[in-house]
PDB file of N, CA and C in Angstrom:
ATOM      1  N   UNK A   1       0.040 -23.210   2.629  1.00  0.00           N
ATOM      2  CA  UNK A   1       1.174 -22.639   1.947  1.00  0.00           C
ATOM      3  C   UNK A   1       1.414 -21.195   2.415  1.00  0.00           C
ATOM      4  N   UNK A   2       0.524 -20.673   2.586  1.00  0.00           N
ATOM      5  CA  UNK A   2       0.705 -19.167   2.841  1.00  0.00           C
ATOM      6  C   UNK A   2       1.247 -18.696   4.248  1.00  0.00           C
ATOM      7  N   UNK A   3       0.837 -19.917   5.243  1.00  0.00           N
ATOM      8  CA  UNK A   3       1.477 -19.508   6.422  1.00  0.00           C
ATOM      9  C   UNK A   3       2.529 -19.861   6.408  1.00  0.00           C
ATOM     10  N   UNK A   4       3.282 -20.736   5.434  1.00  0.00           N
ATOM     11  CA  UNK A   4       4.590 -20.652   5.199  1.00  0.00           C
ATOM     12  C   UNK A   4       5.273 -19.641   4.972  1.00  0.00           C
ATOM     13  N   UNK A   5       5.247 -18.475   4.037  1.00  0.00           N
ATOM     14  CA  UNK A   5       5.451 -17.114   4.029  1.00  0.00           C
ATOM     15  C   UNK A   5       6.438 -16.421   4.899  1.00  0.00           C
ATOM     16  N   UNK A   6       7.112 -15.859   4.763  1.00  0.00           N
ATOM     17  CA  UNK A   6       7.617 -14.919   6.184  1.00  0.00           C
ATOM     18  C   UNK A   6       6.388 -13.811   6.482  1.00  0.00           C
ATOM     19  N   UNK A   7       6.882 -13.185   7.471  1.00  0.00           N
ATOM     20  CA  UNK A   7       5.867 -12.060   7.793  1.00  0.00           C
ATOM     21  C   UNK A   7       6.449 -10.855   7.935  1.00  0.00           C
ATOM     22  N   UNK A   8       5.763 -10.155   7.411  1.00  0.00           N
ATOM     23  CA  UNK A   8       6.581  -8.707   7.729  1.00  0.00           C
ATOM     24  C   UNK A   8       6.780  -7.751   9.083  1.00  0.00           C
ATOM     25  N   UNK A   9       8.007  -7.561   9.613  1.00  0.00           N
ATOM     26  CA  UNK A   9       8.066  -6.854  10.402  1.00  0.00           C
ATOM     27  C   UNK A   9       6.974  -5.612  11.298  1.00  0.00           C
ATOM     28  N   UNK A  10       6.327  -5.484  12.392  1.00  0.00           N
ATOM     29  CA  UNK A  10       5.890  -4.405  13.083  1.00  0.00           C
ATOM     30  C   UNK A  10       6.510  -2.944  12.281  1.00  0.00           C
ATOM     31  N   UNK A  11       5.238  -2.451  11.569  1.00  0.00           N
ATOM     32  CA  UNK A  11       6.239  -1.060  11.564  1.00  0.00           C
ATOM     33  C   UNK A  11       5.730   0.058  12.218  1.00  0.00           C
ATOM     34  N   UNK A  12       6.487   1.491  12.167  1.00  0.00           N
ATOM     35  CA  UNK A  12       6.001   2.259  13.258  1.00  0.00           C
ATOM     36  C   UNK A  12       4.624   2.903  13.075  1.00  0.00           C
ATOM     37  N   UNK A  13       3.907   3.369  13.782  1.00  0.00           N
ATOM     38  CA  UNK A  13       2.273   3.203  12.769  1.00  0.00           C
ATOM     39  C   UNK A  13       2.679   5.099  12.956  1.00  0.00           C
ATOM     40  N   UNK A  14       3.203   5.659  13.192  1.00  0.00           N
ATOM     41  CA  UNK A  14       3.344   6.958  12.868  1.00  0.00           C
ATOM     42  C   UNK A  14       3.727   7.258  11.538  1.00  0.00           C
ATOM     43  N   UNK A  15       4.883   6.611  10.992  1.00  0.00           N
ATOM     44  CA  UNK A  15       5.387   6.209   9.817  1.00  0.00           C
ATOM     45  C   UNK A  15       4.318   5.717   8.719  1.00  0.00           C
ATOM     46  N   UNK A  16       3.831   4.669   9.269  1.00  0.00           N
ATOM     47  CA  UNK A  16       3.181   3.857   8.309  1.00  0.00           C
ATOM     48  C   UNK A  16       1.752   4.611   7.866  1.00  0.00           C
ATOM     49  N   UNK A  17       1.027   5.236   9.274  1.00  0.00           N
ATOM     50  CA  UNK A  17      -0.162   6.242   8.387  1.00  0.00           C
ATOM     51  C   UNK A  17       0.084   7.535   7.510  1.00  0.00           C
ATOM     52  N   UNK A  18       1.793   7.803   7.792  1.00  0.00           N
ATOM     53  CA  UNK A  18       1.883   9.240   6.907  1.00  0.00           C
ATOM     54  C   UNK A  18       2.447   8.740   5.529  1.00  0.00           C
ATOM     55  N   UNK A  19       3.121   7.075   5.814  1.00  0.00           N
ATOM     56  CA  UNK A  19       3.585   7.010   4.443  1.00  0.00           C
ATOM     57  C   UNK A  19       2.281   6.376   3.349  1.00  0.00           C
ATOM     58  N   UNK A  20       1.356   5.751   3.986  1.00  0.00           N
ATOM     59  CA  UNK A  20       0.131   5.247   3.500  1.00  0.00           C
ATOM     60  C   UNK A  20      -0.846   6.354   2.893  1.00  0.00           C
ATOM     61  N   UNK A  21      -1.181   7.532   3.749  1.00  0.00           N
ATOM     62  CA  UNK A  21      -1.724   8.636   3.549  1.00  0.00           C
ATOM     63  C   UNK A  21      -1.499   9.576   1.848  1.00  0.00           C
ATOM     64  N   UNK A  22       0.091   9.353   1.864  1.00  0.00           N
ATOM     65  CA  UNK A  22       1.105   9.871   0.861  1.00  0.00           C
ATOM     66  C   UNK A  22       0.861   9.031  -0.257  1.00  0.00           C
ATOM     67  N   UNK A  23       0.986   8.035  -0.016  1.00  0.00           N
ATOM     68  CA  UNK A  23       0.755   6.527  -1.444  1.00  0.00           C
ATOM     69  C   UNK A  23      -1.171   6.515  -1.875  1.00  0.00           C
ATOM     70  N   UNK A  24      -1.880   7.022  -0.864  1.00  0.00           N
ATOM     71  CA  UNK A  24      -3.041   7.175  -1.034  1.00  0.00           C
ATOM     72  C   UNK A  24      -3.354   8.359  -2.305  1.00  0.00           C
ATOM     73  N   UNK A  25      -3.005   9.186  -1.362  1.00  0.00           N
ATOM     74  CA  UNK A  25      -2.993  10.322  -2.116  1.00  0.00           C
ATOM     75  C   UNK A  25      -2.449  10.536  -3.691  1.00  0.00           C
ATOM     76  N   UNK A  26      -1.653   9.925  -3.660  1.00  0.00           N
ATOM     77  CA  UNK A  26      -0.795  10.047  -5.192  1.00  0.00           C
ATOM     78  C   UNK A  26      -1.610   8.683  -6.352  1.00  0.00           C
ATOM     79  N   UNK A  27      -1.381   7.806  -5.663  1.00  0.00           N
ATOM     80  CA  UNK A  27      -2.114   6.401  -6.623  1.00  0.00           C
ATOM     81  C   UNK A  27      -3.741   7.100  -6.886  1.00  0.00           C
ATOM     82  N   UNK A  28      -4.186   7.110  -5.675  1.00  0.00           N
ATOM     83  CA  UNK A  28      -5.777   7.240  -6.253  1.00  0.00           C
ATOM     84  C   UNK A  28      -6.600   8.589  -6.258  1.00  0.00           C
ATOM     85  N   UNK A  29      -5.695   9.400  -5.050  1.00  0.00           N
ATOM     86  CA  UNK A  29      -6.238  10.918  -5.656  1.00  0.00           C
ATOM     87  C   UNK A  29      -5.860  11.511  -6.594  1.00  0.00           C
ATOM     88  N   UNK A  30      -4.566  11.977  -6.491  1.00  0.00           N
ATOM     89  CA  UNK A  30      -4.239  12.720  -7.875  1.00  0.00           C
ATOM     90  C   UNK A  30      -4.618  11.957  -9.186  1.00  0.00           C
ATOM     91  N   UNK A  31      -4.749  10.454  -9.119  1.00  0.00           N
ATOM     92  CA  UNK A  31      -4.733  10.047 -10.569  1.00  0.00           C
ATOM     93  C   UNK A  31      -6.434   9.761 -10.581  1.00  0.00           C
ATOM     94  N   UNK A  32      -6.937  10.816 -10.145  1.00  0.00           N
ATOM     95  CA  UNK A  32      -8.543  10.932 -10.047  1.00  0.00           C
ATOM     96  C   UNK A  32      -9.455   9.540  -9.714  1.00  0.00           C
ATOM     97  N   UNK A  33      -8.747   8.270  -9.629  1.00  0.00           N
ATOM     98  CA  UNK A  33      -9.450   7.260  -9.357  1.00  0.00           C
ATOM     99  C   UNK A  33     -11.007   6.990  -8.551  1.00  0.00           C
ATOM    100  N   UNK A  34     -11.711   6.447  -9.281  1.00  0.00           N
ATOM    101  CA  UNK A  34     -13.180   6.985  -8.599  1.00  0.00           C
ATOM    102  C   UNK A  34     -13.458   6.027  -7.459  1.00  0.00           C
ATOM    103  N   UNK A  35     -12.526   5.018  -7.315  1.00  0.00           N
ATOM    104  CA  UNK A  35     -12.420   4.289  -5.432  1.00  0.00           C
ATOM    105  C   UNK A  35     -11.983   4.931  -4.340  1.00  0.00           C
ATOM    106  N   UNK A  36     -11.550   6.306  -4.970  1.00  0.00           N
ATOM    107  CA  UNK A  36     -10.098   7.092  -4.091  1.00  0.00           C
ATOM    108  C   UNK A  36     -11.224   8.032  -2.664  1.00  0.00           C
ATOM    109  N   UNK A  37     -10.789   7.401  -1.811  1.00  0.00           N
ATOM    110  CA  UNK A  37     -11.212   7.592  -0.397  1.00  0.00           C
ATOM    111  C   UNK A  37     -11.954   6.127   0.144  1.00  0.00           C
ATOM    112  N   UNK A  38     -12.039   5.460  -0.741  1.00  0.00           N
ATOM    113  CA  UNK A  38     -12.548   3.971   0.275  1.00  0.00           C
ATOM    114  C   UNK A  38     -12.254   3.316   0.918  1.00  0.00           C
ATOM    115  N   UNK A  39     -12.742   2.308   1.582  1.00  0.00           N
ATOM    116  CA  UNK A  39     -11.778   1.811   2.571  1.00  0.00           C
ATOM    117  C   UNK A  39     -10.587   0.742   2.248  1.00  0.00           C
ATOM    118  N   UNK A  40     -11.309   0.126   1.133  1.00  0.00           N
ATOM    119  CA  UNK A  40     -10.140  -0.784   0.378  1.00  0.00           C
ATOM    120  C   UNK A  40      -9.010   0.078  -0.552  1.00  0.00           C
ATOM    121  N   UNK A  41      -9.362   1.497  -0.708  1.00  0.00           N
ATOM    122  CA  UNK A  41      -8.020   2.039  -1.519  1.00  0.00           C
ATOM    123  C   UNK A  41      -7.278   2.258   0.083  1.00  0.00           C
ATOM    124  N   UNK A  42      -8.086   2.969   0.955  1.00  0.00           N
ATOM    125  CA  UNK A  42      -6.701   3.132   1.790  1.00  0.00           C
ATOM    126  C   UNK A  42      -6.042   1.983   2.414  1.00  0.00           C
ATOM    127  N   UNK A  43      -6.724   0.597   2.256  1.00  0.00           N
ATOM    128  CA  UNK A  43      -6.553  -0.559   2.574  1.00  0.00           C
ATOM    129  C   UNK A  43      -5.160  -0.975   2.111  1.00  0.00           C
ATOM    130  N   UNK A  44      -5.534  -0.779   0.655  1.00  0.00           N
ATOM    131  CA  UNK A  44      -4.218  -1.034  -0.652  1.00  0.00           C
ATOM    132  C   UNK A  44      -3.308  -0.135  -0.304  1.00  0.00           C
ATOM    133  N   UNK A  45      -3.308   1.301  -0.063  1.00  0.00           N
ATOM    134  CA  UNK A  45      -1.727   1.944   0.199  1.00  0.00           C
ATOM    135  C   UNK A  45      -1.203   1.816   1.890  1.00  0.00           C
ATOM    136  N   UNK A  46      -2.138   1.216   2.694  1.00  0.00           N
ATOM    137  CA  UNK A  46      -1.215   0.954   3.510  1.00  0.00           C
ATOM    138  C   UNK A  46      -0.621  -0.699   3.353  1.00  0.00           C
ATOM    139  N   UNK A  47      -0.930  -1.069   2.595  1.00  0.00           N
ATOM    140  CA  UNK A  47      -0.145  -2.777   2.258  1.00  0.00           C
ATOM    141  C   UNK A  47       1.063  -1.976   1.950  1.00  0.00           C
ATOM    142  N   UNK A  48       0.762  -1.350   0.902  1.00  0.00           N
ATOM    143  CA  UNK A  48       2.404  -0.680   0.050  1.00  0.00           C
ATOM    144  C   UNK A  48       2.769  -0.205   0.864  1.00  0.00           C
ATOM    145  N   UNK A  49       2.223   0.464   1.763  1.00  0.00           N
ATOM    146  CA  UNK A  49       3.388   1.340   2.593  1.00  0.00           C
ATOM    147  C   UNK A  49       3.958   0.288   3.825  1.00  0.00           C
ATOM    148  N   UNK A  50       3.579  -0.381   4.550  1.00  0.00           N
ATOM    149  CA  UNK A  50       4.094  -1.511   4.939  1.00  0.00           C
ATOM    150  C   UNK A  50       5.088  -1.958   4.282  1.00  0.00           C
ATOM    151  N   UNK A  51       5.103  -2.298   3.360  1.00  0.00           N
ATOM    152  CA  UNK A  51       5.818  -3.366   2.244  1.00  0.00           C
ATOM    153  C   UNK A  51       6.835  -2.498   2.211  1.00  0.00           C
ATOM    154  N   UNK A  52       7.190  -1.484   2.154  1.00  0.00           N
ATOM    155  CA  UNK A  52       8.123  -0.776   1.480  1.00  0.00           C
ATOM    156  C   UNK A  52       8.615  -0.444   2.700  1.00  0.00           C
ATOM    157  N   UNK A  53       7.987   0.215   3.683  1.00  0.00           N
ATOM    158  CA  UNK A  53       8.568   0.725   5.412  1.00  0.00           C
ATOM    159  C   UNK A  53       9.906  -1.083   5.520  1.00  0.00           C
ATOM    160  N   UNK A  54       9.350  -1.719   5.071  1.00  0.00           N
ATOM    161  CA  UNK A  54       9.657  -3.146   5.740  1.00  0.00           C
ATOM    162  C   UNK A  54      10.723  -3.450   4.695  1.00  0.00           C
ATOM    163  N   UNK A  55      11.276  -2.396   3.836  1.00  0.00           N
ATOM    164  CA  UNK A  55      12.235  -2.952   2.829  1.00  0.00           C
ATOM    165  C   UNK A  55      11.881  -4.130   1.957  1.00  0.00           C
ATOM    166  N   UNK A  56      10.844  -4.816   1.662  1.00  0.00           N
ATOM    167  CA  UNK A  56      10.221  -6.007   1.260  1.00  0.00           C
ATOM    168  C   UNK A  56      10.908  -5.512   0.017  1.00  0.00           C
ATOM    169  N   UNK A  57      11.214  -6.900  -1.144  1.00  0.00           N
ATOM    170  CA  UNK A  57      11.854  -6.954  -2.426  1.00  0.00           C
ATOM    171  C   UNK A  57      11.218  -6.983  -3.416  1.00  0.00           C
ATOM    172  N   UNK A  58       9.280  -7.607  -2.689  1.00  0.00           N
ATOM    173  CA  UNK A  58       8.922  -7.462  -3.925  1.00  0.00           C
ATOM    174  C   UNK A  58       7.207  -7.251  -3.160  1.00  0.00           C
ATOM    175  N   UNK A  59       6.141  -6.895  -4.195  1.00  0.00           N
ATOM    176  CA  UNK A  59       4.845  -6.315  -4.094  1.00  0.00           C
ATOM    177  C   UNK A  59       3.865  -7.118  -4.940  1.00  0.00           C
ATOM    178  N   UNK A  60       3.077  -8.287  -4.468  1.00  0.00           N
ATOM    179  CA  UNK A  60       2.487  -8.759  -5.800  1.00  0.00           C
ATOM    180  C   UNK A  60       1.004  -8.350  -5.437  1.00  0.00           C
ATOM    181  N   UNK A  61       0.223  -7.960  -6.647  1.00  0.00           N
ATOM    182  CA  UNK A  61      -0.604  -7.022  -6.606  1.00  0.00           C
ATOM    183  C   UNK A  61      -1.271  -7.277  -8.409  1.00  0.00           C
ATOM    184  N   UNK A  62      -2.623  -7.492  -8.816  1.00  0.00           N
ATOM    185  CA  UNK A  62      -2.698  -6.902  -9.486  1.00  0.00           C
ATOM    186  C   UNK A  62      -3.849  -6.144  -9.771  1.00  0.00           C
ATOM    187  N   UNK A  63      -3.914  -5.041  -8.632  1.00  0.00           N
ATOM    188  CA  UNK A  63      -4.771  -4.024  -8.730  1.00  0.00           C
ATOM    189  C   UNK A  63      -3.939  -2.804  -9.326  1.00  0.00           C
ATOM    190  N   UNK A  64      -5.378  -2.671 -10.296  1.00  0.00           N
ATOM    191  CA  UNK A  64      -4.814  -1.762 -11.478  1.00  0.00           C
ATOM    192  C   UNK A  64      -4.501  -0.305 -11.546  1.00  0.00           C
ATOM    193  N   UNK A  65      -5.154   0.838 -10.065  1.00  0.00           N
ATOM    194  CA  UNK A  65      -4.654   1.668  -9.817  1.00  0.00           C
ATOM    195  C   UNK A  65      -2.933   1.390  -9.180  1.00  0.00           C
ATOM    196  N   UNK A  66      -2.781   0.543  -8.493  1.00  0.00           N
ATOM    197  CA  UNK A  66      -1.734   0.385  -7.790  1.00  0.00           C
ATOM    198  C   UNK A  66      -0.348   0.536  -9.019  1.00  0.00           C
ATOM    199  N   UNK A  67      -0.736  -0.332 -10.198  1.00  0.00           N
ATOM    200  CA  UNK A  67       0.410  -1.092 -11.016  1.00  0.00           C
ATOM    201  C   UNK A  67       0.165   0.155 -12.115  1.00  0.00           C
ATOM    202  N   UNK A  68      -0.910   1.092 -12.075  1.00  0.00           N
ATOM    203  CA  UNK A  68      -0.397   2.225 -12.843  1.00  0.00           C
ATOM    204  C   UNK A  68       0.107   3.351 -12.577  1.00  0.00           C
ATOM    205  N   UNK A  69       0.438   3.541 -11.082  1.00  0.00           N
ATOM    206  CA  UNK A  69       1.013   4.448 -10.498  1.00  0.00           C
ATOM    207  C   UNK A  69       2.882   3.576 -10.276  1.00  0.00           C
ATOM    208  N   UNK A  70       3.030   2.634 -10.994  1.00  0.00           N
ATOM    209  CA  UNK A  70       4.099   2.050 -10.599  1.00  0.00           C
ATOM    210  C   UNK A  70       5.315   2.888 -10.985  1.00  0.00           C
TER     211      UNK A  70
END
């Protein structure tokens, strides 16, 4: 089922590490999160930042720093 899916567009990785960096920073640093520098938080804001570089409509997610910085 899942490779049924579309896929999201190549995005520019200049873009995508400063906008990931930015979504990092705000979701799990500022909101003091005690995962904030791991490899799966920066894992998680570059999905979002992908997702969003890529105009995507929707984000399903339910990691709980992510959906409280919503």
């Amino acid at each position: 089922m899942a490779l049924q899916l579309p896929r999201l567009p190549k995005a520019d990785t200049a873009e995508l590490d400063a906008l990931s960096s930015r979504i990092h920073e705000v979701v799990f640093v500022n909101a003091g999160h005690k995962d904030a520098g791991s490899d799966r938080a920066k894992s998680d804001a570059k999905h979002v930042a992908h997702a969003a570089l890529s105009k995507a409509s929707a984000f399903v997610t339910r990691d709980g720093p992510i959906l409280n910085a919503r």
